[in-house]
Each structure stands twice: as structure tokens, then as C-alpha cells.
Protein backbone atom coordinates (compact mmCIF):
# COMPACT_ATOMS: atom_id res chain seq x y z
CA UNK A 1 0.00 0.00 0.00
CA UNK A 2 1.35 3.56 -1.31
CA UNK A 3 0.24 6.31 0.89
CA UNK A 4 0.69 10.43 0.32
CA UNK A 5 2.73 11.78 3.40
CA UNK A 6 3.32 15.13 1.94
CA UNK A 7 5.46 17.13 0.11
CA UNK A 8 9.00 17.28 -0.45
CA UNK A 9 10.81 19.90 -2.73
CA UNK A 10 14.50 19.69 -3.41
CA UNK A 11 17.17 22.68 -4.69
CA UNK A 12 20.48 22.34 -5.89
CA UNK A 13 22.73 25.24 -4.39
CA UNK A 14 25.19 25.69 -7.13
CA UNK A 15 28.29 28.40 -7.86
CA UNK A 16 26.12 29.04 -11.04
CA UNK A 17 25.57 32.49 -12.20
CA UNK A 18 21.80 33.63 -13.37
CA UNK A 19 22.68 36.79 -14.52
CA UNK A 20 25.08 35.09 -16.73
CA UNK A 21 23.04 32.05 -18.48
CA UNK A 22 24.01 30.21 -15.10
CA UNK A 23 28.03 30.13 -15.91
CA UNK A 24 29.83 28.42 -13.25
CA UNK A 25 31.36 30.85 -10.69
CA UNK A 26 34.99 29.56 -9.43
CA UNK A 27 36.82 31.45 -6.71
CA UNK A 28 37.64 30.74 -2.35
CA UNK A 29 34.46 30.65 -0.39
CA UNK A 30 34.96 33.19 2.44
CA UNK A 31 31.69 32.57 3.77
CA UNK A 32 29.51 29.71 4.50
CA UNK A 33 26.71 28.64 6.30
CA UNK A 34 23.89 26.83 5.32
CA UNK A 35 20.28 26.97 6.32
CA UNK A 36 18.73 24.02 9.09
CA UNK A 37 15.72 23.26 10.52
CA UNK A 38 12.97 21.12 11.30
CA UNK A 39 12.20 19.47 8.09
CA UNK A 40 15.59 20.36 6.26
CA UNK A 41 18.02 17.94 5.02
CA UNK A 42 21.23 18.77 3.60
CA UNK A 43 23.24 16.61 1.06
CA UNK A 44 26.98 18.77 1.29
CA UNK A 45 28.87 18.70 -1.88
CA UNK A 46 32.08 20.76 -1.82
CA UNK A 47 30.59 23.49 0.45
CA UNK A 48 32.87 24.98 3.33
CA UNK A 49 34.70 28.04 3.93
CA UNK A 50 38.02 28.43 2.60
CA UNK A 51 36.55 25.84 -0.58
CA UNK A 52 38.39 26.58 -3.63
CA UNK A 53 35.72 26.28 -6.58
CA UNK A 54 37.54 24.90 -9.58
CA UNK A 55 35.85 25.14 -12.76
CA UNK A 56 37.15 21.52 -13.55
CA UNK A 57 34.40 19.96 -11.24
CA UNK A 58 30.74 19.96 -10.80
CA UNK A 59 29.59 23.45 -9.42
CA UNK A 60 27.34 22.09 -6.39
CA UNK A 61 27.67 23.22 -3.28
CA UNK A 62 24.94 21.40 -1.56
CA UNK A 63 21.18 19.52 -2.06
CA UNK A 64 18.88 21.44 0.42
CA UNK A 65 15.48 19.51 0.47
CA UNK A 66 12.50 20.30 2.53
CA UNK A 67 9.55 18.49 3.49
CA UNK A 68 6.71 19.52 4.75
CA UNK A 69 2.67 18.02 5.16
CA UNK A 70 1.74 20.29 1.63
CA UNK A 71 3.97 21.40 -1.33
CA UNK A 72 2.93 25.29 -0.06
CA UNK A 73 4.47 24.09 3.41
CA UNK A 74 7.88 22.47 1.94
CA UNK A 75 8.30 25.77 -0.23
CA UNK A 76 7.74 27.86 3.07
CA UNK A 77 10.49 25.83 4.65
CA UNK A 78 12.71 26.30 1.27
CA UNK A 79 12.31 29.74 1.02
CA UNK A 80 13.14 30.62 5.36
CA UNK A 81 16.30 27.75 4.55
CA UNK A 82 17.62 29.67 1.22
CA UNK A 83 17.42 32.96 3.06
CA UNK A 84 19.17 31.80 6.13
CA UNK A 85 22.39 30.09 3.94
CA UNK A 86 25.09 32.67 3.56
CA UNK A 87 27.75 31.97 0.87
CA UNK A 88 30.59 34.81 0.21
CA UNK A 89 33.45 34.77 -2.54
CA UNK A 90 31.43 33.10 -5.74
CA UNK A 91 28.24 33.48 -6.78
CA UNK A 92 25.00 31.23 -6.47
CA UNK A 93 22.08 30.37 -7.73
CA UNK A 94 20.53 31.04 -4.22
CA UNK A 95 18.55 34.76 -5.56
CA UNK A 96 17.54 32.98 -8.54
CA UNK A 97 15.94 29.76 -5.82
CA UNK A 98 14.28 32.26 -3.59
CA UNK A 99 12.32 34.04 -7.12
CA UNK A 100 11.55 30.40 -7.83
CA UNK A 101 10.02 29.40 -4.49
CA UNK A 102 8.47 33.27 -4.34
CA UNK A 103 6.16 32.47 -7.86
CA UNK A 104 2.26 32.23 -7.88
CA UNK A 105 2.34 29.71 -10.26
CA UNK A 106 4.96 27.71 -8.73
CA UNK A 107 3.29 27.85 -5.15
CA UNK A 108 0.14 26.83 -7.02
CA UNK A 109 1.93 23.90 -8.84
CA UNK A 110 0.80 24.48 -12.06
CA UNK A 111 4.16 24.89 -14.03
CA UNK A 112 5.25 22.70 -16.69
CA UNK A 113 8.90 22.40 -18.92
CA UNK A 114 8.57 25.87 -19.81
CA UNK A 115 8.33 28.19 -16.48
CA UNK A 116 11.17 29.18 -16.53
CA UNK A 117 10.99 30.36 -20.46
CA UNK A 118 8.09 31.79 -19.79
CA UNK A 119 8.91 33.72 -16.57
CA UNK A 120 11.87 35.98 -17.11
CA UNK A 121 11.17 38.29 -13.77
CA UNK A 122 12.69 34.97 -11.98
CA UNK A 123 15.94 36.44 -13.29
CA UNK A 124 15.31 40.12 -11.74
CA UNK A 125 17.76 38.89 -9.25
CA UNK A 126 18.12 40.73 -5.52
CA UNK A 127 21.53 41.38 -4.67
CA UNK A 128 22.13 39.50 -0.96
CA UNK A 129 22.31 41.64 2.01
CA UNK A 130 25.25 41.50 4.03
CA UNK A 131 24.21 43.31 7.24
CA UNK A 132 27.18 42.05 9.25
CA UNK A 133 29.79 43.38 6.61
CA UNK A 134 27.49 46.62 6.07
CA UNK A 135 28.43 46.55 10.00
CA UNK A 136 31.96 46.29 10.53
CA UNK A 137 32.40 48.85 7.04
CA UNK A 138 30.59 51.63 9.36
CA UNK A 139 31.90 50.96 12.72
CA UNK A 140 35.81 51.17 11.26
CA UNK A 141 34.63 54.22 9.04
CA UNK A 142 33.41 55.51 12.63
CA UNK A 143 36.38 54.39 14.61
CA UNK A 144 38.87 56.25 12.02
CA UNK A 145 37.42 59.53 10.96
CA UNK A 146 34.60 59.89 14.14
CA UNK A 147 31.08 59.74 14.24
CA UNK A 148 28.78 61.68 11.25
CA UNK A 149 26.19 63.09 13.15
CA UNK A 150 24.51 66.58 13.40
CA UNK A 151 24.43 66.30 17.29
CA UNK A 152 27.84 67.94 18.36
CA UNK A 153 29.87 65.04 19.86
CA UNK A 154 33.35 65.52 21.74
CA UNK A 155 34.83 62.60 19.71
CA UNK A 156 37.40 63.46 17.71
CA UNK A 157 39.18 61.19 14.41
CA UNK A 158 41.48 58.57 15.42
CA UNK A 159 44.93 60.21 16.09
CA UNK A 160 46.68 57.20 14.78
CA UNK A 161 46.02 54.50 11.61
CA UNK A 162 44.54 51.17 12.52
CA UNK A 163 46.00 48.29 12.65
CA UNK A 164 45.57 45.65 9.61
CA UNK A 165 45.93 41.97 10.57
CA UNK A 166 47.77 40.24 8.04
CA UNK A 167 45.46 37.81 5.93
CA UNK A 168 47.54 34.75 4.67
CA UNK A 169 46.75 34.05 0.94
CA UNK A 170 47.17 30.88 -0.35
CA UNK A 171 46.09 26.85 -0.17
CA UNK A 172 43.91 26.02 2.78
């Protein structure tokens, strides 16, 4: 006996460009951390940080597959896992996922062969937000030349330079 127990949807996290007719990305992944969670399994490929992507090997980075009771209740957990995965120094096919998962049509499961021919606003990719960087740009911008604010402040710039840790470049 074959019984229905919900709804699984699976996406392949890849170092594949969509801007660029999905064109394998290649460079050293600075960043990574993938999305979790109660009905979330992950399948790792090549995906840590430090990774060199080669263009001489398959351009996964990781299966992400979510289940849930209804196919609108796996692509809810898709779409909080995809937005919680943060992947720095290539490219992915993450913003391109999220459009995917964010479609009427999709979320109503009525798309055949040709969706994605047919629905070129999945390409009007959002750049990713990278609050903690965003961060750490304006606190060192504040630390060297003082805080920009029209309330008078007693804070002067930083008399001296800061310091730059050394960053070794090379193999893992």
C-alpha cells in the first residue's frame, strides 16, 4: 500500500551564475553557512569556507530539500532555509531559488517544462544583504574619521592609523 505523506521539494545550491546564463562561478568561499531546521536535510557537496571552486568539477555546493505536510508548506520551509544560507566569494544560484520558491504559479503547482521560459522576472535577481559586513564597514569608518552626526559630539578622528591583521593568501 502507497500512501501520500506530503510534500518534499529539493534545490540544488550551485556556484552558477543567473545573470550570466548560469556560468559556473569559481573562486575561495569566504563565507559559509547553510540553512537548518525542522524538516531540512542537507546533502553537502564541496561546500565549506576556505573551498576553492575549480571550474574543472561539478559546481554544487549542496542539495537542500525540505519536506513539509503540503507542497505550499515544503516551499515555506525552502524559502526561510535559502534565506538563512550565507555563501561569500562566488556566486549562487541562491537569488535565482528564492524568485523560484516566491512564484504564484509555482506555489500553485501548475508549471510545466517551460516556467522558466516563460517567466523571465525569476531572473530580476536581488543582490544579498550582508548586514554584518554593512556593519563592521561603518563601525571602522566611525572608529577612524569619528562619528557623522549633526548632534555635536566631543569625539574626535582617530589620532593614529589602525591596525591591519595580516590575511595569509594561499592553499587552505
Amino acid at each position: 500500500n502507497i500512501r501520500i505523506n506530503g510534500c518534499a521539494i529539493q534545490c540544488r545550491v550551485t556556484t552558477e551564475d543567473p545573470a550570466r546564463s548560469f556560468q559556473p562561478d569559481t573562486g575561495r568561499i569566504e563565507v559559509f553557512r547553510s540553512g537548518e531546521g525542522m524538516g531540512i536535510r542537507l546533502d553537502n557537496a564541496s561546500a565549506f569556507q576556505g573551498a576553492v571552486i575549480s571550474p574543472h568539477y561539478d559546481s554544487l555546493l549542496v542539495k537542500v530539500i525540505a519536506h513539509g505536510k503540503d507542497h505550499p508548506t515544503a516551499a515555506t520551509k525552502m524559502s526561510r532555509a535559502l534565506a538563512e544560507f550565507r555563501v561569500r566569494g562566488v556566486k549562487t544560484n541562491i537569488p535565482f531559488l528564492q524568485n523560484v520558491l516566491n512564484n504564484q504559479q509555482f506555489l500553485a503547482g501548475t508549471v510545466d517544462t517551460q516556467f522558466i521560459d516563460e517567466n523571465p522576472d525569476l531572473f530580476q535577481l536581488r543582490p544579498a544583504q550582508n548586514r554584518a559586513q554593512k556593519l563592521l564597514h561603518y563601525l571602522g569608518h566611525v572608529m577612524v574619521n569619528g562619528p557623522s552626526t549633526p548632534i555635536p559630539v566631543k569625539a574626535s578622528p582617530s589620532p593614529t592609523d589602525p591596525l591591519v591583521p595580516a590575511v595569509p593568501i594561499g592553499p587552505p
